[in-house]
Protein backbone atom coordinates (compact mmCIF):
# COMPACT_ATOMS: atom_id res chain seq x y z
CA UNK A 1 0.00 0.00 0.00
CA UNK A 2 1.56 3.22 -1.01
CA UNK A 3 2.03 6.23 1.67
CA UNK A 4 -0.73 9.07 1.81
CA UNK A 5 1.46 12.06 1.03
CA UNK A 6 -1.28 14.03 0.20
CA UNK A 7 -2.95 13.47 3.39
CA UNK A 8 -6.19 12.90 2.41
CA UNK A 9 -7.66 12.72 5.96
CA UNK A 10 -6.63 16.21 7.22
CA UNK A 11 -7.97 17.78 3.63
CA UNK A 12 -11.55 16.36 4.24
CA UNK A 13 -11.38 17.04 8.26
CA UNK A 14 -10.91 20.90 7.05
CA UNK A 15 -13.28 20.68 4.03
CA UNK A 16 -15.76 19.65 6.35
CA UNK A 17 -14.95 22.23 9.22
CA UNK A 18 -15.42 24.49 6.03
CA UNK A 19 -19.01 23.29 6.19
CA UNK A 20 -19.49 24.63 9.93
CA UNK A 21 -17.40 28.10 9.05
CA UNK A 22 -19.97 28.53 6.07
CA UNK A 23 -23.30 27.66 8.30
CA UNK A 24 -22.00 30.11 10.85
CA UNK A 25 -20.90 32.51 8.39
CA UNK A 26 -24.48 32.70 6.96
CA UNK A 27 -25.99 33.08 10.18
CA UNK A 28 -23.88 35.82 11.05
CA UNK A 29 -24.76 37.92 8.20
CA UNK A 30 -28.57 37.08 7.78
CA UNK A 31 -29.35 35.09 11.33
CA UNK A 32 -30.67 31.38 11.58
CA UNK A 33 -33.41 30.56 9.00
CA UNK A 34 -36.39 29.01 9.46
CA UNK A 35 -36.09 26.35 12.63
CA UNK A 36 -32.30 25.89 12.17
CA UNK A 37 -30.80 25.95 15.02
CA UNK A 38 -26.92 24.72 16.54
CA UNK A 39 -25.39 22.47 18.97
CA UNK A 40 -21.66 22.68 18.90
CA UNK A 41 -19.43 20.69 21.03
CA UNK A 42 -15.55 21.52 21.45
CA UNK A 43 -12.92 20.76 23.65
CA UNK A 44 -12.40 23.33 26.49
CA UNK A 45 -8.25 22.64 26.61
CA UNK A 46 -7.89 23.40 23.00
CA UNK A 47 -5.24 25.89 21.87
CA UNK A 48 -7.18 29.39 21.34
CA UNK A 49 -10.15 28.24 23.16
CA UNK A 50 -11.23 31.19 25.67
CA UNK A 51 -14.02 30.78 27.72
CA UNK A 52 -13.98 31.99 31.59
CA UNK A 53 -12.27 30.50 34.53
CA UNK A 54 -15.36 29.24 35.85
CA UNK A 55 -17.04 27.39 32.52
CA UNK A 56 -13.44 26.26 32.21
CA UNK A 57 -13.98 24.40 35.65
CA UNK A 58 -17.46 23.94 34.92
CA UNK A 59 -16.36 22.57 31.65
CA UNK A 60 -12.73 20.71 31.96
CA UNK A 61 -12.69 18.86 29.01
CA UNK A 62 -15.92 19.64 26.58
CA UNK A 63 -18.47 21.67 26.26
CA UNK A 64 -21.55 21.69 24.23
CA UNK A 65 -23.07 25.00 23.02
CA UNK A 66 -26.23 25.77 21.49
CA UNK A 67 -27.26 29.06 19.19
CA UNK A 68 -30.43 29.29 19.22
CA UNK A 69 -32.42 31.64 20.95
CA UNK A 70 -29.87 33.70 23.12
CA UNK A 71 -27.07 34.31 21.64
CA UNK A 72 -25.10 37.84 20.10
CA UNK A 73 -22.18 39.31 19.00
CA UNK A 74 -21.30 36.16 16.70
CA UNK A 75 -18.43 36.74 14.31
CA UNK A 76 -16.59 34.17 12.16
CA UNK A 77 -13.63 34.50 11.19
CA UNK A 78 -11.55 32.10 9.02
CA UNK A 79 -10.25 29.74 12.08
CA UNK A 80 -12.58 30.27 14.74
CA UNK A 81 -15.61 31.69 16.12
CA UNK A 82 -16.45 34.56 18.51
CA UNK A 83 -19.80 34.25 20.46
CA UNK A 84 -22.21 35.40 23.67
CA UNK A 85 -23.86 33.11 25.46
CA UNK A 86 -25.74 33.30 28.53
CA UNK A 87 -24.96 30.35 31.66
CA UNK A 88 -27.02 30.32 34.29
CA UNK A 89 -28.49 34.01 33.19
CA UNK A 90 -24.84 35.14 33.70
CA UNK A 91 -23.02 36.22 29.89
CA UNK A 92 -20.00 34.99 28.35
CA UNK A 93 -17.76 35.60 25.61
CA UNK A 94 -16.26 32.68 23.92
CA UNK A 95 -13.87 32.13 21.33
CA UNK A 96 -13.86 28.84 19.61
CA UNK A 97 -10.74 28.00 16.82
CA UNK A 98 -12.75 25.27 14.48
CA UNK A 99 -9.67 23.16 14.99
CA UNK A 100 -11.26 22.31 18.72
CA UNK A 101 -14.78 21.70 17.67
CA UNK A 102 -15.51 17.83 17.95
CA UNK A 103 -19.11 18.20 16.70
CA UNK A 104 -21.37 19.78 14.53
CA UNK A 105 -25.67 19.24 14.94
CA UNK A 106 -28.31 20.91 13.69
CA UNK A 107 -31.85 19.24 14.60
CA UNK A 108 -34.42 21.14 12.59
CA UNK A 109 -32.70 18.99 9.45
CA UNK A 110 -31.53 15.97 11.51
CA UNK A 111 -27.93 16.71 10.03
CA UNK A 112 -24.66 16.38 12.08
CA UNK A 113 -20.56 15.75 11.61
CA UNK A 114 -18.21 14.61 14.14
CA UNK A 115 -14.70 15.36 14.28
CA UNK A 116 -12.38 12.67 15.94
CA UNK A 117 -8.72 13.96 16.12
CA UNK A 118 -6.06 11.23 16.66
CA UNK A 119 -3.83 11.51 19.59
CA UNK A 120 -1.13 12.97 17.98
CA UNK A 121 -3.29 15.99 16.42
CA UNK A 122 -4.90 16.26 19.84
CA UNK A 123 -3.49 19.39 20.98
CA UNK A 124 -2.25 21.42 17.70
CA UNK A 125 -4.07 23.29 14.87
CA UNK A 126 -5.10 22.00 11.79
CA UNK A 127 -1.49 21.92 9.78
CA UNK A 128 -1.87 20.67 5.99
CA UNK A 129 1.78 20.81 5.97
CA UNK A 130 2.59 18.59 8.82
CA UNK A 131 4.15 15.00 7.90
CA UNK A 132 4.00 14.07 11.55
CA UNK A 133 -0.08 13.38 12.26
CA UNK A 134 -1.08 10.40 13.59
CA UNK A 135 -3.01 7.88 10.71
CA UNK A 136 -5.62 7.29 12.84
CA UNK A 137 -7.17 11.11 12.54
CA UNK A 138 -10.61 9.81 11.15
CA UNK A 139 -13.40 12.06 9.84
CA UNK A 140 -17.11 11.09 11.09
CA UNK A 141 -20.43 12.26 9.18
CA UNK A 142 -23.57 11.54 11.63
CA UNK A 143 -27.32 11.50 11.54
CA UNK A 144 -29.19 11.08 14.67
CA UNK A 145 -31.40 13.35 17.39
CA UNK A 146 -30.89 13.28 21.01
CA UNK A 147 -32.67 14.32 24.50
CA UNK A 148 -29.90 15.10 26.40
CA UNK A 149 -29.33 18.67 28.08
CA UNK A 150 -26.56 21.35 26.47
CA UNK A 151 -24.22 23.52 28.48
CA UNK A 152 -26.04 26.54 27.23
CA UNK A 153 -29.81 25.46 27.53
CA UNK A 154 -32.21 22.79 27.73
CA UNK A 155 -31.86 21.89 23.80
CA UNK A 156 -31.13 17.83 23.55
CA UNK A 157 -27.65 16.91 22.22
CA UNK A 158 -26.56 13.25 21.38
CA UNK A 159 -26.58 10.23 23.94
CA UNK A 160 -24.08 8.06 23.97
CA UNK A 161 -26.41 5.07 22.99
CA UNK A 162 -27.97 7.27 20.04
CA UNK A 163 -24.71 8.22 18.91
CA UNK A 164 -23.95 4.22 18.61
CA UNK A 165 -26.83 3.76 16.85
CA UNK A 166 -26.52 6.37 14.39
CA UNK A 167 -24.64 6.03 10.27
CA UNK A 168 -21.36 6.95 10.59
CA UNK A 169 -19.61 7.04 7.27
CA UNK A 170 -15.88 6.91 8.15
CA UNK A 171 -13.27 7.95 5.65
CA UNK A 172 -10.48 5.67 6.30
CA UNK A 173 -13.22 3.08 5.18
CA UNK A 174 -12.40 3.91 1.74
CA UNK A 175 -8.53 3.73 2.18
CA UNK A 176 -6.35 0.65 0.73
């Protein structure tokens, strides 16, 4: 089997973060149409992530957030995310790089992604260029609802027993 030098697996991972910039993007400039609404879970440690000392406590390792109702001050920018949210009626300011978000669900259209980032790309940006990324950095598309409770509100996110019994079309499937 010949090497992936073109590192097929980080180009999709960022083609589909692309999908999440554009959604939020749009919704920035015209606000969420219709019923569509966003959970978006992200790891709290990540480099650039800023949230406060206590959601970081609150929050140690992820954190699920939902725009929806009450949010503001969203703004995209090409690697992350700036947004207001209110916890427990108290506001915060986050900034999210898309290179820490893990998920990706909107329920109005049943559509979701899930990002799993190997061990090695754990703690570093998205880098096309590096050679040193662990093979196992896998891509997951998902379908599924869920009942669970956000961080940011009482909007359902994804169960662990839904989220095993959802399709999951994995990249490295198609890889000889």
């Amino acid at each position: 089997m010949a090497e992936d030098l073109m590192r097929y697996d980080l180009l999709a991972q960022d083609a589909l973060k692309g999908v999440v910039r554009f959604a939020l993007k749009r919704v920035e400039r015209t606000g969420l149409p219709g019923e569509h609404h966003f959970y978006i879970a992200f790891e709290t440690e990540a480099p650039g992530v800023k949230i406060s000392e206590r959601l970081g406590k609150q929050y140690p390792k992820e954190m699920t957030i939902v725009l929806q109702h009450q949010y503001w001050g969203l703004e995209v920018l090409e690697d992350r995310f700036h947004v207001e949210l209110s916890f427990e009626n108290i506001p915060e300011k986050l900034t999210v790089p898309f290179a820490a978000i893990k998920g990706f669900f909107d329920p109005s259209v049943q559509f979701g992604l899930q990002f799993e980032i190997g061990e090695a790309n754990e703690n570093a940006e998205l880098d096309l260029k590096t050679d040193d990324v662990d093979d196992e950095t896998t891509v997951q598309a998902r379908v599924a609802g869920g009942d669970e409770q956000s961080a940011a509100g009482s909007e359902p996110v994804l169960s662990e027993q839904e989220a095993s019994n959802t399709n999951i079309v994995r990249l490295d499937t198609f890889r000889k």
